[in-house]
Protein backbone atom coordinates (compact mmCIF):
# COMPACT_ATOMS: atom_id res chain seq x y z
CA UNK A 1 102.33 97.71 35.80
CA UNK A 2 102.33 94.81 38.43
CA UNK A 3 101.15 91.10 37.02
CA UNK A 4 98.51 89.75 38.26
CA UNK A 5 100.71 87.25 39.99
CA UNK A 6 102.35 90.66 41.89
CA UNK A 7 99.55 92.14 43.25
CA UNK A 8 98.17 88.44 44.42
CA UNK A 9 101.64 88.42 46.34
CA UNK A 10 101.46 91.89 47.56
CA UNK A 11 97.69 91.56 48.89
CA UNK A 12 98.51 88.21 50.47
CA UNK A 13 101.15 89.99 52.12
CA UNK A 14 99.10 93.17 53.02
CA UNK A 15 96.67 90.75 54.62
CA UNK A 16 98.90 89.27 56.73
CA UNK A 17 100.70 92.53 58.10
CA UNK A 18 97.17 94.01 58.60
CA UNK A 19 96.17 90.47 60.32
CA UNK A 20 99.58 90.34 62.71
CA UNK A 21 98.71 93.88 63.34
CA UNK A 22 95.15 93.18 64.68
CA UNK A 23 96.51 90.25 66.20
CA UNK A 24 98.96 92.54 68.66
CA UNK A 25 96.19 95.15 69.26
CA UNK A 26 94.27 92.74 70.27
CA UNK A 27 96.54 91.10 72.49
CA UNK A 28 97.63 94.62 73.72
CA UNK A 29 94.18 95.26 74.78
CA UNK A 30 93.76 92.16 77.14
CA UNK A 31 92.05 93.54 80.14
CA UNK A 32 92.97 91.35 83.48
CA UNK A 33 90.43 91.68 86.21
CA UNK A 34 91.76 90.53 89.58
CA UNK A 35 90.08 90.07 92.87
CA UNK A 36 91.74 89.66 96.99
CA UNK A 37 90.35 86.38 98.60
CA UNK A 38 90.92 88.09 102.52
CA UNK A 39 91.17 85.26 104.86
CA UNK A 40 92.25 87.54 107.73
CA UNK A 41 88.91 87.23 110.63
CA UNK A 42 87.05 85.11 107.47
CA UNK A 43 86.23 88.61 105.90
CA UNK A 44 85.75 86.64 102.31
CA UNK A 45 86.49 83.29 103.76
CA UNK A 46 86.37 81.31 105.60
CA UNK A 47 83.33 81.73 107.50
CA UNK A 48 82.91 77.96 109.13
CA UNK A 49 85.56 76.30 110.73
CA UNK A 50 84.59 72.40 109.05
CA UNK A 51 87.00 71.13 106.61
CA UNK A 52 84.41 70.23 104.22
CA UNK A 53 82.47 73.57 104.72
CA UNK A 54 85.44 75.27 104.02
CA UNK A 55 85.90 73.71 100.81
CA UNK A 56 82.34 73.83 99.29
CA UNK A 57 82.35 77.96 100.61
CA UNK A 58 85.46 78.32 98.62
CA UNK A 59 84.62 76.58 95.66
CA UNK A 60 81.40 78.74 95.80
CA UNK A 61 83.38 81.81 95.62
CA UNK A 62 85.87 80.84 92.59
CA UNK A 63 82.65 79.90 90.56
CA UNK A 64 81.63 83.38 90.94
CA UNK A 65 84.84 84.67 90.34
CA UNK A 66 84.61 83.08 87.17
CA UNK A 67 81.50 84.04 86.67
CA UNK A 68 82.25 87.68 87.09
CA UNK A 69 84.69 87.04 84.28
CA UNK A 70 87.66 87.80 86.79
CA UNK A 71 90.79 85.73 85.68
CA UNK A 72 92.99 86.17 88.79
CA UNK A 73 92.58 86.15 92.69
CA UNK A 74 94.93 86.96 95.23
CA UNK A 75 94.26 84.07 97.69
CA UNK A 76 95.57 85.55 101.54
CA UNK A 77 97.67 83.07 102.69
CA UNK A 78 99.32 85.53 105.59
CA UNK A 79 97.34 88.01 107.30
CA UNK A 80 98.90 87.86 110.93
CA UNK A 81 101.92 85.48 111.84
CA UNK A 82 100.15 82.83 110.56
CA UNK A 83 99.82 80.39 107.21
CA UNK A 84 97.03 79.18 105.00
CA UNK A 85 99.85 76.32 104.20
CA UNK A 86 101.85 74.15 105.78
CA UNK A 87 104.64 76.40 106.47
CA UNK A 88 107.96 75.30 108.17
CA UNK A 89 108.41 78.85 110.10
CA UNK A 90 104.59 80.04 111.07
CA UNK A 91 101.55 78.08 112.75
CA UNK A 92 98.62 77.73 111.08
CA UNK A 93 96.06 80.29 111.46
CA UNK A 94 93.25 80.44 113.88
CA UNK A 95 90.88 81.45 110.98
CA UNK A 96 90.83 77.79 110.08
CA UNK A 97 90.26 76.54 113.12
CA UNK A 98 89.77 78.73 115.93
CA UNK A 99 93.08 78.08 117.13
CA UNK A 100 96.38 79.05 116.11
CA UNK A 101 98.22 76.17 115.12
CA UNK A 102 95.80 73.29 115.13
CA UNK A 103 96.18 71.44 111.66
CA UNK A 104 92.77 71.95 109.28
CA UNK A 105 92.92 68.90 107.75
CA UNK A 106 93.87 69.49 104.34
CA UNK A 107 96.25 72.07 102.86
CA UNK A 108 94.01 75.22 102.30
CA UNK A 109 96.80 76.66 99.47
CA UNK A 110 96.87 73.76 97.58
CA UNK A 111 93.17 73.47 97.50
CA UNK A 112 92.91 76.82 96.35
CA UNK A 113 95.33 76.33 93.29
CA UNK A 114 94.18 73.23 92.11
CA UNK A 115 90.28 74.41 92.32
CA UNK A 116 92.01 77.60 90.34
CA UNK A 117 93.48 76.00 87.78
CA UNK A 118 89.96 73.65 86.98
CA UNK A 119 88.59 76.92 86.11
CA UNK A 120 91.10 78.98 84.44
CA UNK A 121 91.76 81.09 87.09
CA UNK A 122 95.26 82.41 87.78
CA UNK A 123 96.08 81.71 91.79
CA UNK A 124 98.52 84.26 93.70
CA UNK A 125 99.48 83.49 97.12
CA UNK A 126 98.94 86.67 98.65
CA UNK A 127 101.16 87.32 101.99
CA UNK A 128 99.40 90.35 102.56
CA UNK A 129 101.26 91.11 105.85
CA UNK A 130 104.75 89.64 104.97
CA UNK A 131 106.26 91.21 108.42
CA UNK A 132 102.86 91.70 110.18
CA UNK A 133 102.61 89.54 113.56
CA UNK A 134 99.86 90.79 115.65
CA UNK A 135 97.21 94.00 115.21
CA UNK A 136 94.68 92.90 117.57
CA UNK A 137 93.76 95.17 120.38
CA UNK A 138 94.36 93.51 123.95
CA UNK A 139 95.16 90.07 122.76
CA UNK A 140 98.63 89.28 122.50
CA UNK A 141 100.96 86.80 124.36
CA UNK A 142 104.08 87.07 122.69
CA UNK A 143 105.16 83.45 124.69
CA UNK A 144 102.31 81.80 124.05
CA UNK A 145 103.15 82.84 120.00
CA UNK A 146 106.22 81.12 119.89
CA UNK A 147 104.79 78.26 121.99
CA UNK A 148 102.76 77.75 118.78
CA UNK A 149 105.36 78.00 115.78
CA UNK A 150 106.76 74.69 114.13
CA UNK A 151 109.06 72.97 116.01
CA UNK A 152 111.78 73.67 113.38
CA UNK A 153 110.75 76.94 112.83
CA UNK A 154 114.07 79.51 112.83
CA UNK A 155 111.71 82.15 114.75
CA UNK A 156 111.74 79.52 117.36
CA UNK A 157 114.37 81.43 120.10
CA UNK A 158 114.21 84.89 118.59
CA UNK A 159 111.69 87.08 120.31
CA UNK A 160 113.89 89.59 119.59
CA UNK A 161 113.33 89.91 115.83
CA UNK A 162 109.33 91.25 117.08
CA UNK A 163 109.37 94.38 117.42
CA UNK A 164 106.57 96.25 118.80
CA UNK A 165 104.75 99.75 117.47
CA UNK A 166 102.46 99.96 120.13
CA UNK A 167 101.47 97.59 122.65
CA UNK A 168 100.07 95.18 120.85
CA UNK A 169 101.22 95.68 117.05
CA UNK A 170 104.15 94.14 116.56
CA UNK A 171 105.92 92.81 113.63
CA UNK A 172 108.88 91.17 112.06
CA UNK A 173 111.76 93.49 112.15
CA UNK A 174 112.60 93.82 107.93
CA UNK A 175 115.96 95.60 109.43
CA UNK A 176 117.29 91.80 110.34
CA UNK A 177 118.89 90.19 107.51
CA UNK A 178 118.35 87.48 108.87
CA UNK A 179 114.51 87.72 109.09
CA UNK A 180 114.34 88.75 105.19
CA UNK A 181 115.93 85.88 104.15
CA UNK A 182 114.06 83.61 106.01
CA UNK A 183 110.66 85.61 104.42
CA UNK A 184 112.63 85.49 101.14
CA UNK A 185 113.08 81.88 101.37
CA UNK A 186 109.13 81.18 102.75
CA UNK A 187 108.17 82.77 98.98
CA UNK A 188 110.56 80.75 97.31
CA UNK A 189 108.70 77.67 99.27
CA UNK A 190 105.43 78.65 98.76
CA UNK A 191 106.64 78.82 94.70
CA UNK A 192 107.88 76.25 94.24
CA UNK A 193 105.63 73.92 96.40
CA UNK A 194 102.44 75.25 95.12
CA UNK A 195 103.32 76.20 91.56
CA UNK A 196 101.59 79.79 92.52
CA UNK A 197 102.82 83.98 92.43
CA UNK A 198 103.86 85.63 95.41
CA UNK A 199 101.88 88.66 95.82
CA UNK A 200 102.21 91.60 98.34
CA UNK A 201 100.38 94.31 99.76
CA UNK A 202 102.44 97.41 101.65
CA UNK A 203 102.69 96.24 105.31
CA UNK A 204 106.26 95.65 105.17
CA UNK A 205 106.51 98.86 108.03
CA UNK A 206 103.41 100.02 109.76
CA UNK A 207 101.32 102.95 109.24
CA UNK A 208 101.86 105.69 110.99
CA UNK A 209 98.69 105.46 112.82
CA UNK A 210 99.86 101.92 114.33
CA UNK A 211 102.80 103.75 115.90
CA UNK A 212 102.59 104.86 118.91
CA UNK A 213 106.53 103.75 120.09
CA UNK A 214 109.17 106.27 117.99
CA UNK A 215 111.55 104.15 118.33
CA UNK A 216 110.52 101.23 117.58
CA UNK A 217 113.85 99.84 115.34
CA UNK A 218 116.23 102.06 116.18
CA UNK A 219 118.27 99.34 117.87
CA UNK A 220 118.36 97.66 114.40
CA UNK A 221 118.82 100.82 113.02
CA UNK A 222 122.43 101.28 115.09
CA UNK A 223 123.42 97.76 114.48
CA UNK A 224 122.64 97.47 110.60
CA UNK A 225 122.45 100.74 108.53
CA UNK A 226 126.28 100.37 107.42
CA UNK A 227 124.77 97.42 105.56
CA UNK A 228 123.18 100.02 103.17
CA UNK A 229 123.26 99.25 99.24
CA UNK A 230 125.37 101.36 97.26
CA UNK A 231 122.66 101.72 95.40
CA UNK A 232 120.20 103.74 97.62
CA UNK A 233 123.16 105.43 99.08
CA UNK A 234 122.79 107.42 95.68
CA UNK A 235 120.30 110.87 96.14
CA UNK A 236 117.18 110.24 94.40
CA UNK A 237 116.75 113.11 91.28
CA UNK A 238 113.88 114.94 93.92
CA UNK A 239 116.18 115.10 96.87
CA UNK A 240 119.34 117.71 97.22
CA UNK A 241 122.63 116.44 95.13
CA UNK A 242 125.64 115.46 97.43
CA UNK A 243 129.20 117.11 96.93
CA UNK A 244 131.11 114.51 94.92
CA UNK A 245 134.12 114.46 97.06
CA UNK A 246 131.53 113.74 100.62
CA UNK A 247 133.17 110.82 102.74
CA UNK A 248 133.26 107.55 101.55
CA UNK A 249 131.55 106.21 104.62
CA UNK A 250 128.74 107.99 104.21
CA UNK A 251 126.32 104.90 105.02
CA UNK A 252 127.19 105.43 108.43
CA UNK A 253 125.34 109.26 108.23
CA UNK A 254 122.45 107.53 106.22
CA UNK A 255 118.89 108.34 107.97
CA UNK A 256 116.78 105.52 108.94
CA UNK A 257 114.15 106.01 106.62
CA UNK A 258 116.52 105.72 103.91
CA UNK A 259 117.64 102.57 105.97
CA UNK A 260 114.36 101.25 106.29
CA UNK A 261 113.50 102.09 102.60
CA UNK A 262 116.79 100.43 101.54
CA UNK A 263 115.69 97.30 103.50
CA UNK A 264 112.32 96.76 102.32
CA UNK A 265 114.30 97.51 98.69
CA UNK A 266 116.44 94.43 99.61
CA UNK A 267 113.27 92.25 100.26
CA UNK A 268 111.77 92.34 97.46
CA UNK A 269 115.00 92.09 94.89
CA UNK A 270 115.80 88.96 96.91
CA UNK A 271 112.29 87.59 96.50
CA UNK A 272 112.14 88.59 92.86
CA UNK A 273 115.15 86.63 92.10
CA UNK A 274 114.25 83.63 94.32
CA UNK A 275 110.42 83.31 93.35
CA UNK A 276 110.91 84.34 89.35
CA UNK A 277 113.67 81.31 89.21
CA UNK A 278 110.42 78.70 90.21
CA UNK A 279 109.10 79.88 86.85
CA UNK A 280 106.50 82.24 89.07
CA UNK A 281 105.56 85.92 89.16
CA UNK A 282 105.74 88.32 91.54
CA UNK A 283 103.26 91.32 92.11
CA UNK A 284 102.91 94.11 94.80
CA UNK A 285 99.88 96.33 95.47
CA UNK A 286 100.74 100.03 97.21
CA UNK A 287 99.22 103.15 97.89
CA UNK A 288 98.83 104.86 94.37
CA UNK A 289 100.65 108.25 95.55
CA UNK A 290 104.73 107.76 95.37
CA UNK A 291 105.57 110.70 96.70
CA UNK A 292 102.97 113.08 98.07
CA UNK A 293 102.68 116.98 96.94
CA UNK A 294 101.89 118.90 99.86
CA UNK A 295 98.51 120.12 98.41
CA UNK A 296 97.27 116.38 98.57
CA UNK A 297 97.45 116.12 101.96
CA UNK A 298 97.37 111.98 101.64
CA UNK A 299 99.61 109.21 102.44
CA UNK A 300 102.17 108.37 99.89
CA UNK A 301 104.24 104.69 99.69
CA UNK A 302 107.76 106.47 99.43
CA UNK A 303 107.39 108.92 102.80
CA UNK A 304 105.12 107.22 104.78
CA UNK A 305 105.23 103.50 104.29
CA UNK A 306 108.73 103.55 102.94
CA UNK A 307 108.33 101.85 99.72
CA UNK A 308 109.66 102.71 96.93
CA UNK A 309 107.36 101.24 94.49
CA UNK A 310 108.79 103.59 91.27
CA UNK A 311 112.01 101.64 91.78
CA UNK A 312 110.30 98.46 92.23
CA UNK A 313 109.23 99.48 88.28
CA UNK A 314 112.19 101.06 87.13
CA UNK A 315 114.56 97.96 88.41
CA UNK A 316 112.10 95.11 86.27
CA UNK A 317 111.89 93.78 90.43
CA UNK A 318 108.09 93.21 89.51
CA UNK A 319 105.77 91.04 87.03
CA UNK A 320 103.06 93.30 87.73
CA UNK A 321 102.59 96.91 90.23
CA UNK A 322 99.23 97.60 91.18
CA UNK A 323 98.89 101.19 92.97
CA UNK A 324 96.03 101.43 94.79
CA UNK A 325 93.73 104.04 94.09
CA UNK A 326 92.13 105.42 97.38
CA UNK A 327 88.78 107.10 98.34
CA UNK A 328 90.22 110.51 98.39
CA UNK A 329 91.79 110.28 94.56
CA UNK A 330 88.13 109.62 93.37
CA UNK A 331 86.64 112.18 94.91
CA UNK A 332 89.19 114.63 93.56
CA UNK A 333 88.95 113.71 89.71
CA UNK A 334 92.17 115.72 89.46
CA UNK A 335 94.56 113.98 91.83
CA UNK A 336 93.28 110.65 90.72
CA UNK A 337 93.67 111.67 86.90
CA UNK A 338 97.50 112.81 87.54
CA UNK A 339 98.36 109.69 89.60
CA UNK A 340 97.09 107.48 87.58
CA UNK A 341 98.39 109.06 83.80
CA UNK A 342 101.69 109.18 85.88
CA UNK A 343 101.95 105.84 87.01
CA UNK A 344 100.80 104.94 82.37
CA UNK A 345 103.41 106.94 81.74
CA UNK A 346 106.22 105.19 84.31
CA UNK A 347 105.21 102.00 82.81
CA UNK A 348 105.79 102.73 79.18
CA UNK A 349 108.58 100.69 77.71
CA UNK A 350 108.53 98.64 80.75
CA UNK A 351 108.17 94.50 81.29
CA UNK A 352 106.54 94.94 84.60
CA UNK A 353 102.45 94.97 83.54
CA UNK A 354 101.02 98.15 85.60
CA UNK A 355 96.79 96.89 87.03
CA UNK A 356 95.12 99.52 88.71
CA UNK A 357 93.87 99.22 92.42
CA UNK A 358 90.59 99.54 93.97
CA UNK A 359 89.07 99.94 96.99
CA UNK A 360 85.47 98.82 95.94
CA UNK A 361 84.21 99.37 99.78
CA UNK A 362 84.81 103.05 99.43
CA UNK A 363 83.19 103.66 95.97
CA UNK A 364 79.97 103.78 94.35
CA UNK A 365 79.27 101.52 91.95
CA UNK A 366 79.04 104.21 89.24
CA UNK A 367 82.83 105.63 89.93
CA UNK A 368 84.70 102.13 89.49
CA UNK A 369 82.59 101.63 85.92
CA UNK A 370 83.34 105.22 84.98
CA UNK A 371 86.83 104.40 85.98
CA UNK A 372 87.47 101.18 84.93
CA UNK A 373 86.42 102.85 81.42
CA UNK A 374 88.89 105.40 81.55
CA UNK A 375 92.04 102.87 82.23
CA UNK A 376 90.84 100.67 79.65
CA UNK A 377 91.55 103.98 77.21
CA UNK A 378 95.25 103.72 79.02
CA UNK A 379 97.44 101.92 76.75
CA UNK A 380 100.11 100.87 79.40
CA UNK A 381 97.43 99.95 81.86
CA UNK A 382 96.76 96.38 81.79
CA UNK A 383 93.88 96.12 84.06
CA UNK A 384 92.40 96.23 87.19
CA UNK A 385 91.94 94.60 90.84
CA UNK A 386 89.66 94.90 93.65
CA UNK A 387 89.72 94.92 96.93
CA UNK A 388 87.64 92.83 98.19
CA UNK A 389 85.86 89.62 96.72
CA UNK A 390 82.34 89.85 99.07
CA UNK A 391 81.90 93.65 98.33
CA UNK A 392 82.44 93.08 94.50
CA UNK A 393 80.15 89.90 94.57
CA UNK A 394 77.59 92.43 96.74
CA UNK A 395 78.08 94.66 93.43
CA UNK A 396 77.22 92.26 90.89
CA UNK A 397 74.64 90.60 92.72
CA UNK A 398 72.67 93.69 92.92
CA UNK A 399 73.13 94.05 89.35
CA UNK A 400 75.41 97.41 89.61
CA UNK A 401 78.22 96.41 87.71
């Protein structure tokens, strides 16, 4: 038999194990809820071009973030070859002012954090369009672009790193080591300056509808793809295994989207490095499907966007992965069942927290509640975000979420 003094001991103890373990369910069933701030044409902000309009729209929006019960935001800071910050290498955007270039006034960013952090809310500078400089129809003067960047830009002399998809959507060649350093080291800024996360979306190469010019990078292509890791030299478990005694130079045979997949790869290991050692997180949002099955007949990341976002997971590269759940996985219960258990399953046993993606434009009101219930029964789902803040404010203020 136990004394009395025992079994006090063991039920204290008891107790506390049964107290620790609510304690970690608990904490294992935190539910973020993030939200994009799009700042590309004003679509969530701004929509006046006055300093102190600006300010009073934006604090209006972050008090209903917070009154949504949303903890984080993705705050656009790049949507087009511009900045919502003072930025050494890009002008600031027209949104602000209706001219590209023209100083707002005040530091939009830092406005942004600081109105964040007053009311709990976790701030990501979001360089949706890392590469991205112009997608506007009939509206491009390349000159008159680099008329407008800083004077100490290192663009400044280097039309050359633009390269065009059609004739008016152009971008930042990611093949140019030199121009992913210099976006490397603009995250690394923007951490460090603004104490905020670096967040992307998957415009590092266009989609395939913006290209209408094959060979857009094949120049690059020639003059960089013996740079190709080691790593991604390796065939992926999917893909046909190499002979083991194949040439040593095989780089030189490697296909471009390999190259292109190994340079967007390179990216974001050299941002994760450079932004994680400001004490800041990084986090990428991607189209949900990794690699497609030819009964889906939908884009995936890994073919058609050349991302590799299960690497991004498997390599720790990310804080948090968000796939992004599109209008045709909800309509098919099926497809968006699979993704999503497979992306749970990728992320067991894994640092990098896995949120869920969503569209809210494209879904009724009843889907995202009927799915938002489902991931919350997930255990390696962490949460959710939406895309975008004025159709999930339009939700709530109509009372259907």
């Amino acid at each position: 038999m136990f004394s009395k003094r025992t079994c006090s001991c063991l039920l204290v103890l008891l107790l506390g194990v049964f107290s620790f373990s609510n304690f970690c369910l608990a904490k294992k069933k935190k539910f973020e809820k993030a939200v994009w701030i799009m700042t590309v044409y004003g679509l969530d902000w701004p929509k006046a071009q006055d300093a102190d309009l600006q300010k009073k729209e934006l604090t209006e929006i972050l008090d209903k973030v917070k009154k949504h019960k949303f903890n984080r935001v993705y705050f656009q800071v790049r949507g087009r070859g511009d900045a919502f910050y003072k930025s050494n290498n890009f002008p600031w955007s027209s949104f602000l002012t209706g001219e590209l270039g023209k100083d707002p006034g005040y530091d939009p960013l830092e406005f942004a954090a600081e109105e964040c952090k007053k009311r709990g809310i976790i701030c990501e500078a979001a360089l949706v369009n890392p590469f991205l400089i112009n997608s506007e129809k009939g509206s491009f003067d390349i000159d008159d672009y680099m008329d407008k960047l800083p004077e100490n830009s290192k663009m400044k002399g280097h039309k050359d790193w633009i390269m065009f998809t059609d004739e008016n959507y152009c971008l930042l060649n990611p093949g140019i080591p030199e121009i992913r350093e210099m976006m490397a080291e603009e995250c690394e800024y923007i951490a460090e300056k603004y104490k905020v996360g670096i967040h992307f979306n998957d415009f590092f190469y266009p989609y395939p509808d913006n290209v209408k010019i094959e060979e857009y990078d094949s120049e690059a292509y020639e003059n960089y793809k013996k740079n190709l890791s080691s790593e991604d030299n390796e065939v992926d478990d999917e893909d046909e295994t190499k002979d083991e005694d194949e040439d040593e130079d095989a780089s030189e045979e490697i296909s471009i989207e390999d190259w292109r997949r190994d340079n967007v790869n390179k990216f974001i290991e050299s941002v994760s490095s450079k932004v994680r050692s400001k004490g800041q997180t990084l986090s990428a949002s991607f189209i949900a499907v990794w690699k497609n099955n030819p009964e889906d007949k939908m884009l995936s990341s890994y073919y058609d966007l050349y991302i590799d976002s299960k690497r991004w997971l498997d390599n720790g590269w990310l804080d948090f992965v968000i796939p992004q759940i599109n209008l045709g996985m909800v309509r098919d219960t099926t497809t968006f069942l699979r993704v999503t258990r497979q992306w749970a399953d990728w992320a067991e046993s894994k640092k990098t927290k896995l949120l869920i993606g969503f569209p809210t434009y494209k879904f009724l009101a009843k889907e995202i509640n009927e799915h938002i219930e489902f991931l919350k029964k997930l255990n390696n789902v962490r949460g959710f975000a939406a895309f975008r803040f004025e159709f999930l404010n339009e939700m709530f203020e109509k009372k259907l979420m």
